[in-house]
PDB file of N, CA and C in Angstrom:
ATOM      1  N   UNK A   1      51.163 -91.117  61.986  1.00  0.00           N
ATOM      2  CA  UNK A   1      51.129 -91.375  60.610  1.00  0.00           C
ATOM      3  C   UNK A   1      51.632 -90.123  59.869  1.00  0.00           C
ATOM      4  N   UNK A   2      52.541 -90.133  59.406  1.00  0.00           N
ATOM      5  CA  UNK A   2      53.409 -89.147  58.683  1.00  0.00           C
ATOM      6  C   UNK A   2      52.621 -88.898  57.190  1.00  0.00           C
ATOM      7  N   UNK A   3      52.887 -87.842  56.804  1.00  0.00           N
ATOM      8  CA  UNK A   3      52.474 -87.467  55.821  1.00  0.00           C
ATOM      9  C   UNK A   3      53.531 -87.502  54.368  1.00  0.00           C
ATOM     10  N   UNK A   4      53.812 -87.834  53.752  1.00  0.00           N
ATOM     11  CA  UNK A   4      54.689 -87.818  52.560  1.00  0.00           C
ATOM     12  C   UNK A   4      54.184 -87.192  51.350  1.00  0.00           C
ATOM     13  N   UNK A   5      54.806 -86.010  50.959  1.00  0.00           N
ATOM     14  CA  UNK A   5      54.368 -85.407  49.452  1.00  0.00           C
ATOM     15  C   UNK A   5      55.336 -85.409  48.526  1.00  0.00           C
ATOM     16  N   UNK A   6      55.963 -85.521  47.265  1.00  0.00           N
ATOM     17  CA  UNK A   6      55.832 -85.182  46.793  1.00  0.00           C
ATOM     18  C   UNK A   6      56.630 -83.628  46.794  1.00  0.00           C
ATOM     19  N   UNK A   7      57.352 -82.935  45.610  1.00  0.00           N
ATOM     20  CA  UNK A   7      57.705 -81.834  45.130  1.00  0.00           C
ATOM     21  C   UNK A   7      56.368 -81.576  44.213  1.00  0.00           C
ATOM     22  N   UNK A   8      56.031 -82.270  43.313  1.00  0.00           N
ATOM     23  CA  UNK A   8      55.296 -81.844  42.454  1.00  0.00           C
ATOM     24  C   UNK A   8      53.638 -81.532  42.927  1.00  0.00           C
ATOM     25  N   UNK A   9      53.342 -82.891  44.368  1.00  0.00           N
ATOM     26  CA  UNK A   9      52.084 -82.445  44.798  1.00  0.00           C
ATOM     27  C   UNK A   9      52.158 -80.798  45.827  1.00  0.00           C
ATOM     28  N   UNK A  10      53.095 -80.843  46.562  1.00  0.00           N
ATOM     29  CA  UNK A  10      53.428 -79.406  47.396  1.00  0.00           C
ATOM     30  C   UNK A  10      52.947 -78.477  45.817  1.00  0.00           C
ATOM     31  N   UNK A  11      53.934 -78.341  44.967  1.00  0.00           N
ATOM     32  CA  UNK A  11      53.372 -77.164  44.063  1.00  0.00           C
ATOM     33  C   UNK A  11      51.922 -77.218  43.651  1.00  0.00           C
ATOM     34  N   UNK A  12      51.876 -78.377  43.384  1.00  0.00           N
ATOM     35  CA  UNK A  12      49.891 -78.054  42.757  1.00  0.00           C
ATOM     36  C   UNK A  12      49.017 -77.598  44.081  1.00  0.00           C
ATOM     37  N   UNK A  13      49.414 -78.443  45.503  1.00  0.00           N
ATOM     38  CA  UNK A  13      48.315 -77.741  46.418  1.00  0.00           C
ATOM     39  C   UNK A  13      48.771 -76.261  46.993  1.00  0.00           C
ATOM     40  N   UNK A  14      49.776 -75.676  46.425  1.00  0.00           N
ATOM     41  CA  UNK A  14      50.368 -74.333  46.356  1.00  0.00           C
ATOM     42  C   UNK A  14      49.230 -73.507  45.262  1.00  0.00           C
ATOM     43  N   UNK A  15      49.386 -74.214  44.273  1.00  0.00           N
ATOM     44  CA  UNK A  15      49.152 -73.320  43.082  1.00  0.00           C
ATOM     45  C   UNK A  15      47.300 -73.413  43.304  1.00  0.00           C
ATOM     46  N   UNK A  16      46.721 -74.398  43.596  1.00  0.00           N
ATOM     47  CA  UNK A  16      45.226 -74.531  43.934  1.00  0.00           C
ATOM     48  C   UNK A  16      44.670 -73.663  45.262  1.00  0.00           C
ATOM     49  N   UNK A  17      45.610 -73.316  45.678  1.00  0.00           N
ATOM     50  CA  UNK A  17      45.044 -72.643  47.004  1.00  0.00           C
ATOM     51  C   UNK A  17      45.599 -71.440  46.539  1.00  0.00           C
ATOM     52  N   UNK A  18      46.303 -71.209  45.921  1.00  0.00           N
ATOM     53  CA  UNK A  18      46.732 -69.261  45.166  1.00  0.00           C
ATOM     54  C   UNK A  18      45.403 -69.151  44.329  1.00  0.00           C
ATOM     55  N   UNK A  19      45.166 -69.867  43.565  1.00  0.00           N
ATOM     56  CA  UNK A  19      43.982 -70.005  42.646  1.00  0.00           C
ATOM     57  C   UNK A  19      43.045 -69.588  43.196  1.00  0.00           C
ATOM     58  N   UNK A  20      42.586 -70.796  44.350  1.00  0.00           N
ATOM     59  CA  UNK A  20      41.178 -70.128  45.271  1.00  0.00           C
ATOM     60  C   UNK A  20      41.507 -68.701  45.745  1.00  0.00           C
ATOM     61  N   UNK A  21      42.450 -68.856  46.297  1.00  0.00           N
ATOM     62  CA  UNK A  21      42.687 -67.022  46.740  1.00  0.00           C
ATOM     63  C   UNK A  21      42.062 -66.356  46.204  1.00  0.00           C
ATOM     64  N   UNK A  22      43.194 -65.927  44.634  1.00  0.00           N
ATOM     65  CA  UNK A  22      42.842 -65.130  43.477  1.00  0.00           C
ATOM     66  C   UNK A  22      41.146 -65.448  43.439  1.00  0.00           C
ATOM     67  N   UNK A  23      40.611 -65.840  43.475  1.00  0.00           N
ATOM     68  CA  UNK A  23      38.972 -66.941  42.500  1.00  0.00           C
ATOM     69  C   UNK A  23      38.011 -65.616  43.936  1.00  0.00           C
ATOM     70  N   UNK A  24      38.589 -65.865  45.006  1.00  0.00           N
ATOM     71  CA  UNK A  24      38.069 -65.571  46.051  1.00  0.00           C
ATOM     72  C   UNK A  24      38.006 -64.100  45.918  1.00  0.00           C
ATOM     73  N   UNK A  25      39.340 -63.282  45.996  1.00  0.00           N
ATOM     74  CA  UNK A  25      39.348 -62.142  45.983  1.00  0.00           C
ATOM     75  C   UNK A  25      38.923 -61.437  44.459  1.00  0.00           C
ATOM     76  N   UNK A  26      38.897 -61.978  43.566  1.00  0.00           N
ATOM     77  CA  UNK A  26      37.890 -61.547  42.627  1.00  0.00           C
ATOM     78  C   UNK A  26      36.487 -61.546  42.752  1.00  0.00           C
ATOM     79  N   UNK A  27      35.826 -62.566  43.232  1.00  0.00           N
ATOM     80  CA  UNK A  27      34.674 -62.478  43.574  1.00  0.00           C
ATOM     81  C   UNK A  27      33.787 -61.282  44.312  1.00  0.00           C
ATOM     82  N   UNK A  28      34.978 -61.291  45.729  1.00  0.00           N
ATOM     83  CA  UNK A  28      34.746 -59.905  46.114  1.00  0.00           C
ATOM     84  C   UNK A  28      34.889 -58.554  46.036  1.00  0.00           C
ATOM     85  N   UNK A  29      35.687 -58.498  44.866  1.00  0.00           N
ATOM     86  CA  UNK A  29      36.068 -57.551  44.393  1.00  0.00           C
ATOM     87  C   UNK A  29      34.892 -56.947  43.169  1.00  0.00           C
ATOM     88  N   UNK A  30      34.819 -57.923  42.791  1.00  0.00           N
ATOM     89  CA  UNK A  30      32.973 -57.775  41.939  1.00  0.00           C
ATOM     90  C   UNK A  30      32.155 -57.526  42.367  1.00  0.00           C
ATOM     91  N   UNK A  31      32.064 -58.096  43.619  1.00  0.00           N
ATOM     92  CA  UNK A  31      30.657 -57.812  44.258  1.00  0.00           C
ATOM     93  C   UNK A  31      30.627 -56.185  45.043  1.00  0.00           C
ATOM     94  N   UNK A  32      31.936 -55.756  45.768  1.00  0.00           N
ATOM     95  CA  UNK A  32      31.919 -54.623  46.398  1.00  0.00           C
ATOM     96  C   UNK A  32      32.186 -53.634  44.958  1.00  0.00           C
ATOM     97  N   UNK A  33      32.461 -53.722  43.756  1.00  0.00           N
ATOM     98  CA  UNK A  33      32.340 -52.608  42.737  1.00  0.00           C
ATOM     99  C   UNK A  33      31.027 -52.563  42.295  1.00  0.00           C
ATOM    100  N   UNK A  34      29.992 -54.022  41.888  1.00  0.00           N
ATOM    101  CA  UNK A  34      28.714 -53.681  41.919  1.00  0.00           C
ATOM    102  C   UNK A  34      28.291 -52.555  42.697  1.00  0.00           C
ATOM    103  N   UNK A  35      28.290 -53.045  43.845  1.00  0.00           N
ATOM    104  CA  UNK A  35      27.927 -52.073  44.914  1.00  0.00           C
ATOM    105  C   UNK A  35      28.149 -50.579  45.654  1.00  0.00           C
ATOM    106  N   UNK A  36      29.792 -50.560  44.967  1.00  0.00           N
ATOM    107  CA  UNK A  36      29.670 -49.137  44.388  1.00  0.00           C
ATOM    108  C   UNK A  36      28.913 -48.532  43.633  1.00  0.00           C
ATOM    109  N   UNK A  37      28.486 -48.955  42.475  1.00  0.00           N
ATOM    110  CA  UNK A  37      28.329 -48.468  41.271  1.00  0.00           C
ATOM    111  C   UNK A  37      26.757 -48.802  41.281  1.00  0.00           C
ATOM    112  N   UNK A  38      26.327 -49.029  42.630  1.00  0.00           N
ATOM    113  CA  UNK A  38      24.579 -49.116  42.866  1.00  0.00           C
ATOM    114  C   UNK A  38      24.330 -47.925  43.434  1.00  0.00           C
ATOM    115  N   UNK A  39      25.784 -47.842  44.771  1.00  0.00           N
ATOM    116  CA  UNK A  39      25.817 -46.095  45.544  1.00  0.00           C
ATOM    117  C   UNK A  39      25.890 -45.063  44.381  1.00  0.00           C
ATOM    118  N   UNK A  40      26.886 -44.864  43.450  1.00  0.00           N
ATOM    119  CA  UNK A  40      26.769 -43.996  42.714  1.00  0.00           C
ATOM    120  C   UNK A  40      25.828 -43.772  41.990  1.00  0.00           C
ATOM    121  N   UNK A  41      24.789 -44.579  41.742  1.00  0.00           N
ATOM    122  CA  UNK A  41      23.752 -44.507  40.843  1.00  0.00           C
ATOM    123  C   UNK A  41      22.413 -43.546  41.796  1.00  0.00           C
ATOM    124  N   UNK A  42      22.665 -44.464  43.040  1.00  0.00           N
ATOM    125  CA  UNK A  42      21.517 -43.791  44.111  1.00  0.00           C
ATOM    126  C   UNK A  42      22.254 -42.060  43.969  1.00  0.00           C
ATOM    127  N   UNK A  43      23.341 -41.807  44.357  1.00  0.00           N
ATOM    128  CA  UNK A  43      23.666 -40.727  44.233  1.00  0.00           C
ATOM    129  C   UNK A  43      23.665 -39.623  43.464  1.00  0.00           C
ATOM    130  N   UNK A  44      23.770 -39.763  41.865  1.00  0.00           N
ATOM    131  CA  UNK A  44      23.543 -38.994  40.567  1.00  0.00           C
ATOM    132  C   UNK A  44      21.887 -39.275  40.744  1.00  0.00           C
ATOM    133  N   UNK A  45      21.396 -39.853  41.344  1.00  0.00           N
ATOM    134  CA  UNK A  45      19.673 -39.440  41.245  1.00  0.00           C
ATOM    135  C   UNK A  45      19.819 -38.436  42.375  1.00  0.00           C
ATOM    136  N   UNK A  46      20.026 -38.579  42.995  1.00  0.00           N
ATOM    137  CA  UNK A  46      19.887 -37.345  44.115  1.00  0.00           C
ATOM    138  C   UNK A  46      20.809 -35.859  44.232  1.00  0.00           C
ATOM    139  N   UNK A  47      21.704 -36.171  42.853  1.00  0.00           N
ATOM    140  CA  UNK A  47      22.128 -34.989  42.114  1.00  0.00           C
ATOM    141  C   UNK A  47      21.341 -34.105  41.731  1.00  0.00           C
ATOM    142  N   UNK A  48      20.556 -34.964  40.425  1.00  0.00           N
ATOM    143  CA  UNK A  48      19.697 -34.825  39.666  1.00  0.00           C
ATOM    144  C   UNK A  48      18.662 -34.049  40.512  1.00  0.00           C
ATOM    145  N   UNK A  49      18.147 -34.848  41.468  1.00  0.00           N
ATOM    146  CA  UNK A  49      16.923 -33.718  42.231  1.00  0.00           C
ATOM    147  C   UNK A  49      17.270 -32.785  43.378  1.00  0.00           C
ATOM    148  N   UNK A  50      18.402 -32.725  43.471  1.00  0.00           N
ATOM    149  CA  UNK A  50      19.340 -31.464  44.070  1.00  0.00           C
ATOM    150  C   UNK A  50      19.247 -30.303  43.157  1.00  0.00           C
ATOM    151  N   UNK A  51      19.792 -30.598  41.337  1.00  0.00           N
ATOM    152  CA  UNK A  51      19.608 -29.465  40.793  1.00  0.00           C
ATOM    153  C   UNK A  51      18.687 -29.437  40.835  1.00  0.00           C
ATOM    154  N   UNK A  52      17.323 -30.185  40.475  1.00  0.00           N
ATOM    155  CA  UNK A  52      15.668 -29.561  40.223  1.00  0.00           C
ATOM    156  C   UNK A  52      15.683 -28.437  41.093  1.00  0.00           C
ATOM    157  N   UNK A  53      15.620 -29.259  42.128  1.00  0.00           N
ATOM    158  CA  UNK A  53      15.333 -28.727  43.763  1.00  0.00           C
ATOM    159  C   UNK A  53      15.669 -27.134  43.676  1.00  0.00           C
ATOM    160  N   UNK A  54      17.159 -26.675  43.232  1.00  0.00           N
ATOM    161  CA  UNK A  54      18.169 -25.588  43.268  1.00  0.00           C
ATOM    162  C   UNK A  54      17.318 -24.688  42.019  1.00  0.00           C
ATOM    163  N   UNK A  55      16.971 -25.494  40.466  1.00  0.00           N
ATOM    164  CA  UNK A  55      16.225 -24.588  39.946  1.00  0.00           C
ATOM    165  C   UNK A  55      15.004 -24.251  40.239  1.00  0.00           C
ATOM    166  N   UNK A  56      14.136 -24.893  41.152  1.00  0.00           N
ATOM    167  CA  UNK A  56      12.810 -24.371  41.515  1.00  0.00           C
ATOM    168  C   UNK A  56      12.910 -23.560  42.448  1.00  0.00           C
ATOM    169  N   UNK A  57      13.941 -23.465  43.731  1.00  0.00           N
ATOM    170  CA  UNK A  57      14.257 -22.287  44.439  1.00  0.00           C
ATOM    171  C   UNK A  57      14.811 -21.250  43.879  1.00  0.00           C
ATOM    172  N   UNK A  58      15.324 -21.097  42.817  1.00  0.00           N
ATOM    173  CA  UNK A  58      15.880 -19.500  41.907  1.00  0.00           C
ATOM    174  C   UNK A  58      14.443 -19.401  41.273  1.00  0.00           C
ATOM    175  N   UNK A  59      13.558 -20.118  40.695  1.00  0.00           N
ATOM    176  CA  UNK A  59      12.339 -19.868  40.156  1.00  0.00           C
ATOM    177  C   UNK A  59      11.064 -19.380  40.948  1.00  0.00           C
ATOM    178  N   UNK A  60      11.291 -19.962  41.893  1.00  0.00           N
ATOM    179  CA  UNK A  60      10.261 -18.955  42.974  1.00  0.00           C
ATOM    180  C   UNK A  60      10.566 -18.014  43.770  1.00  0.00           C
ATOM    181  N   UNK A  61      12.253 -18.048  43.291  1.00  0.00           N
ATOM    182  CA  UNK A  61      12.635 -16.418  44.146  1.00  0.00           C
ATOM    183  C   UNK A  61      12.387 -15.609  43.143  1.00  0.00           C
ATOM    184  N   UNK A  62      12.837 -16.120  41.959  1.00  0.00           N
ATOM    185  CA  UNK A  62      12.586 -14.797  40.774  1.00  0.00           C
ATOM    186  C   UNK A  62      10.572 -14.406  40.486  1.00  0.00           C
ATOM    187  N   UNK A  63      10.029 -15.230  41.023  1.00  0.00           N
ATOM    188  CA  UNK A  63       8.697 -15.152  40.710  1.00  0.00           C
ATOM    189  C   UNK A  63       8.381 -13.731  41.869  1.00  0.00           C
ATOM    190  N   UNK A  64       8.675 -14.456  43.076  1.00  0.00           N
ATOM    191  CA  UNK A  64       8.503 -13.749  44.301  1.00  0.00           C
ATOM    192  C   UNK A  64       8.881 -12.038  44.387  1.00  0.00           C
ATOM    193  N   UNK A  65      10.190 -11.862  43.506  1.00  0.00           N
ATOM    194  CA  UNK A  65      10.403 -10.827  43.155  1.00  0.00           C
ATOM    195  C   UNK A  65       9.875  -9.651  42.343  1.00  0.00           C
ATOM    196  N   UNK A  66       9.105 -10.900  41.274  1.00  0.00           N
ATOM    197  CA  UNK A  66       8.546 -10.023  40.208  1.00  0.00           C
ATOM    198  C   UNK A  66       7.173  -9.926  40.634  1.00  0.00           C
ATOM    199  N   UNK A  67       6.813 -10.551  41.713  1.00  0.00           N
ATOM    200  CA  UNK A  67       5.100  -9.901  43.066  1.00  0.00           C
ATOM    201  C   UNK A  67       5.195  -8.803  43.187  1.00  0.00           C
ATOM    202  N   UNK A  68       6.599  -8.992  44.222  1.00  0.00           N
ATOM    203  CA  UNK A  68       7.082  -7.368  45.027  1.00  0.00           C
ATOM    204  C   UNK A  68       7.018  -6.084  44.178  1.00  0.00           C
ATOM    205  N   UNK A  69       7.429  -6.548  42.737  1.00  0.00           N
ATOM    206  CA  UNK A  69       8.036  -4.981  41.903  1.00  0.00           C
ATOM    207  C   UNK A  69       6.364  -5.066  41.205  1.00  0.00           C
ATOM    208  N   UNK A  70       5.315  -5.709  41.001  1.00  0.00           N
ATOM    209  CA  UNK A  70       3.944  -5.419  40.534  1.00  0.00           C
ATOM    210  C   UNK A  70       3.271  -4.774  41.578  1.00  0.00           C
ATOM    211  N   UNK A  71       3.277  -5.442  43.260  1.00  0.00           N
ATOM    212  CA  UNK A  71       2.986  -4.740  44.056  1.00  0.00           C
ATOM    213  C   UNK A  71       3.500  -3.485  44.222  1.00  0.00           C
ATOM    214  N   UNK A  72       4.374  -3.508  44.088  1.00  0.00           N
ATOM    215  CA  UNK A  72       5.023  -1.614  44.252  1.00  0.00           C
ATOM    216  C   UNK A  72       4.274  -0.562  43.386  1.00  0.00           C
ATOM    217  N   UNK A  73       4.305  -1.254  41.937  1.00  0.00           N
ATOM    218  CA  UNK A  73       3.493  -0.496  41.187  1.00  0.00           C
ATOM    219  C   UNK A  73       1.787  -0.572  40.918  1.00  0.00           C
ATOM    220  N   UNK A  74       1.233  -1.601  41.729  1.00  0.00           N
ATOM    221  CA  UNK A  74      -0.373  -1.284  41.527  1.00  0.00           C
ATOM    222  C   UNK A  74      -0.766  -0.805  42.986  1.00  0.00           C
ATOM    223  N   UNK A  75      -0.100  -1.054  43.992  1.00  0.00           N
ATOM    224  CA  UNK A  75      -1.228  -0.530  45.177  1.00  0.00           C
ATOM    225  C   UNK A  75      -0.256   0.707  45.958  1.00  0.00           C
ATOM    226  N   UNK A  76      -0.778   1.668  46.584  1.00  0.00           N
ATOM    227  CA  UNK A  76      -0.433   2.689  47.239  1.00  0.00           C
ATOM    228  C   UNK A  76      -0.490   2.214  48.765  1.00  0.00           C
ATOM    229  N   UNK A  77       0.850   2.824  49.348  1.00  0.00           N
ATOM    230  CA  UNK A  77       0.715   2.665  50.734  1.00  0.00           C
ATOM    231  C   UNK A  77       0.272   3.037  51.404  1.00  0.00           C
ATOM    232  N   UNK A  78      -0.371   2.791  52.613  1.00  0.00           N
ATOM    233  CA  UNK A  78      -1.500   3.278  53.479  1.00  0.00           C
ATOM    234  C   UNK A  78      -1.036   5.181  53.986  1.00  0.00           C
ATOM    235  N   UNK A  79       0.123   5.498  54.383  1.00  0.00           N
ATOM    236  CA  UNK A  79       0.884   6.451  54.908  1.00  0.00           C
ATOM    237  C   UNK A  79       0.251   7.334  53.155  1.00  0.00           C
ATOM    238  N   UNK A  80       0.729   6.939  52.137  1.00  0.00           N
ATOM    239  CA  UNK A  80       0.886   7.581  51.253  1.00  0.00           C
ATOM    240  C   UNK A  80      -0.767   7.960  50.633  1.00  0.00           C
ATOM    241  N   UNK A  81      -1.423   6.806  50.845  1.00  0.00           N
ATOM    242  CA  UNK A  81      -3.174   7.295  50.499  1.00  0.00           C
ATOM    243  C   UNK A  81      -3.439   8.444  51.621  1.00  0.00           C
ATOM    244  N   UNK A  82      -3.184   8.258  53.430  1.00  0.00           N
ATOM    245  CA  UNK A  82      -3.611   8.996  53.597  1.00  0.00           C
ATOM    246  C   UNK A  82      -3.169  10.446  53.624  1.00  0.00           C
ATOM    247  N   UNK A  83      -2.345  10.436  53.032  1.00  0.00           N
ATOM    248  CA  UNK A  83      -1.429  11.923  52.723  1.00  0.00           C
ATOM    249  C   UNK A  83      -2.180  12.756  51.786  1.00  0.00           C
ATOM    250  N   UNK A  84      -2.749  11.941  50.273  1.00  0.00           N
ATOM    251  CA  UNK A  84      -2.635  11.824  49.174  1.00  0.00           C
ATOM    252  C   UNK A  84      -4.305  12.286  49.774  1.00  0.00           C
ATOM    253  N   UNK A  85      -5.143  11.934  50.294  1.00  0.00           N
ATOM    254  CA  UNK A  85      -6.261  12.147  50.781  1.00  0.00           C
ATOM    255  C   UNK A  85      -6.269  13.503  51.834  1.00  0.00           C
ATOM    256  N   UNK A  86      -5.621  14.053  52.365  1.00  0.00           N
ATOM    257  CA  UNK A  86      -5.756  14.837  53.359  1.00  0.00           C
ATOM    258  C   UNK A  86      -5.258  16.233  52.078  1.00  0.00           C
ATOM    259  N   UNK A  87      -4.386  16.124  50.986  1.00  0.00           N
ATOM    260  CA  UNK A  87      -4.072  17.412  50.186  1.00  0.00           C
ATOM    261  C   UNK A  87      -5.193  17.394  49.423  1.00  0.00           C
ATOM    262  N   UNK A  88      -5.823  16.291  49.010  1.00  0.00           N
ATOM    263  CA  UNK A  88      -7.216  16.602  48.195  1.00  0.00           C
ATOM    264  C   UNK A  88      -8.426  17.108  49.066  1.00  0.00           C
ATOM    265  N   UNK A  89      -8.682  16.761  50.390  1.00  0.00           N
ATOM    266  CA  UNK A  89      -9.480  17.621  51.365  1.00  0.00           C
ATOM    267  C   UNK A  89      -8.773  18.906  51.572  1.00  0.00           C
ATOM    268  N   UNK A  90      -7.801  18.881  51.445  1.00  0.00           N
ATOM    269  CA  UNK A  90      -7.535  20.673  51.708  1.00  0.00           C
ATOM    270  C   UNK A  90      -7.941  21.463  50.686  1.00  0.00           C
ATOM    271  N   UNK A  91      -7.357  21.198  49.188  1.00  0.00           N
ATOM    272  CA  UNK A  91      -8.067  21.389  48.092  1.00  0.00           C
ATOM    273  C   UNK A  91      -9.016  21.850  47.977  1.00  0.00           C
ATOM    274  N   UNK A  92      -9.958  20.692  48.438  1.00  0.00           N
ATOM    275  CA  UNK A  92     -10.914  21.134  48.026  1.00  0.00           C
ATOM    276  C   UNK A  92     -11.815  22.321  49.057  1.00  0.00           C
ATOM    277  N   UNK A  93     -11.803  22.784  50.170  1.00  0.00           N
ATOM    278  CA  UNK A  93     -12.073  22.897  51.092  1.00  0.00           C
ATOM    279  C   UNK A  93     -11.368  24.851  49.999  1.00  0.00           C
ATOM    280  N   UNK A  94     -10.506  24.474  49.977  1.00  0.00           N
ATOM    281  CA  UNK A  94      -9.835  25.957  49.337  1.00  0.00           C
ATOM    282  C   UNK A  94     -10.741  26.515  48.397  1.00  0.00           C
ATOM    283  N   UNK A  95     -10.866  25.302  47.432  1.00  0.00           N
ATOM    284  CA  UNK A  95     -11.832  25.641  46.674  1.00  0.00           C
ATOM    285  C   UNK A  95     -13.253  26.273  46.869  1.00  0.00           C
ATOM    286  N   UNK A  96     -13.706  25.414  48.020  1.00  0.00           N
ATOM    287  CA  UNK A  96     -14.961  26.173  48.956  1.00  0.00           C
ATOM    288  C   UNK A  96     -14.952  26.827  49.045  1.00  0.00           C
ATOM    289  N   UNK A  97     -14.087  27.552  49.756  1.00  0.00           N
ATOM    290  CA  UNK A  97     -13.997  29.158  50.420  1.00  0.00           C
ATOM    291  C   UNK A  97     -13.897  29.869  49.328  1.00  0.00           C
ATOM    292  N   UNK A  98     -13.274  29.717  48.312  1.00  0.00           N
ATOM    293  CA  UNK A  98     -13.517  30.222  47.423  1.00  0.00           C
ATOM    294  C   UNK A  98     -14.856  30.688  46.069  1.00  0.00           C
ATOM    295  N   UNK A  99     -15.246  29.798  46.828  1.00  0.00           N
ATOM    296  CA  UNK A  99     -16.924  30.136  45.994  1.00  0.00           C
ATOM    297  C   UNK A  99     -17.688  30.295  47.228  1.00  0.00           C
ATOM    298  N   UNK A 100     -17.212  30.147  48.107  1.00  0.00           N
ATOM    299  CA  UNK A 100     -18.398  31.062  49.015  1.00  0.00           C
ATOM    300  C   UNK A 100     -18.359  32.188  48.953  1.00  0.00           C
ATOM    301  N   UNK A 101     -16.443  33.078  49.087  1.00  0.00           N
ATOM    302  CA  UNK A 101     -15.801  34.685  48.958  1.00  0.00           C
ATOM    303  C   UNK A 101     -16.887  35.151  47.568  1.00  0.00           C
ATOM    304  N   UNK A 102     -16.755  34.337  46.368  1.00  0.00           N
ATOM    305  CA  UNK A 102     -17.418  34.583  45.298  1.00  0.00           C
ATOM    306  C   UNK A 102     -18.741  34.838  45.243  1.00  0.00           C
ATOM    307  N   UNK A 103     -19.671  33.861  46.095  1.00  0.00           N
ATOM    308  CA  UNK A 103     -20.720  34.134  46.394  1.00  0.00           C
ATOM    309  C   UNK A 103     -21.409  35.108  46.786  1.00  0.00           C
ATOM    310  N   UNK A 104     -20.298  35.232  48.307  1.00  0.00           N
ATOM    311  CA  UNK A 104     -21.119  36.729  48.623  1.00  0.00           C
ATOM    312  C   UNK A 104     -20.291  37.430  48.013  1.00  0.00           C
ATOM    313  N   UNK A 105     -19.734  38.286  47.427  1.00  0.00           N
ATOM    314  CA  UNK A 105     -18.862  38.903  46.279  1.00  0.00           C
ATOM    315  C   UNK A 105     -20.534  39.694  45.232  1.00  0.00           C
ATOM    316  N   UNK A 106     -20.744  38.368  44.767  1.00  0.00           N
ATOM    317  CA  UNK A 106     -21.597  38.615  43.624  1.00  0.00           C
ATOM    318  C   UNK A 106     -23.122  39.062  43.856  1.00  0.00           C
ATOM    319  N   UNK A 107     -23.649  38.602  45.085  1.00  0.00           N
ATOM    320  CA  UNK A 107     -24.990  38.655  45.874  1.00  0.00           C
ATOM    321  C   UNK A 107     -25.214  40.441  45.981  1.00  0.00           C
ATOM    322  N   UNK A 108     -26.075  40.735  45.385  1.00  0.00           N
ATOM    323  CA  UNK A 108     -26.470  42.201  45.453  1.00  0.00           C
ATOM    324  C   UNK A 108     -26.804  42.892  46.515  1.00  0.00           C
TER     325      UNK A 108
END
């Protein structure tokens, strides 16, 4: 059974099946730019808490820093107390001898 068309039906089931094409590849073409534009969204959030992230690490380095330079200036180092302790025992020890020399010095 042979098929017979038509010039004018060949063009319309031409032009209906370009149609669906087009109909088709728009569709998907919508749907995969949605879906870009869902990735990019996930992504600028995770920008977003990349910089946080980046300013709370310069903020606790600069904190961390400004420990170190308070520590430098309120506590003395162990090497340096006991240094700082051994010239005040000599001191004073100088001083001793010195009021003992005085002592007997003055003793009649």
């Amino acid at each position: 059974m042979p098929i017979t068309l038509d010039l004018y039906q060949v063009f319309m089931i031409a032009t209906v099946s370009l149609g669906a094409f087009f109909g088709l590849a728009k569709l998907i073409a919508k749907q995969t730019l949605e879906n870009i534009n869902e990735k990019l969204g996930a992504f600028k959030e995770i920008k977003d808490a990349i910089k946080e992230l980046t300013q709370s690490v310069s903020n606790t380095e600069r904190d961390l820093l400004k420990i170190k330079l308070d520590i430098a200036q309120q506590y003395v180092r162990r090497d340096d107390f006991i240094r700082l302790e051994k010239h005040i025992t000599d001191e004073l020890k100088a001083l001793g001898e010195k009021i003992d020399t005085l002592k007997e010095t003055r003793k009649p």
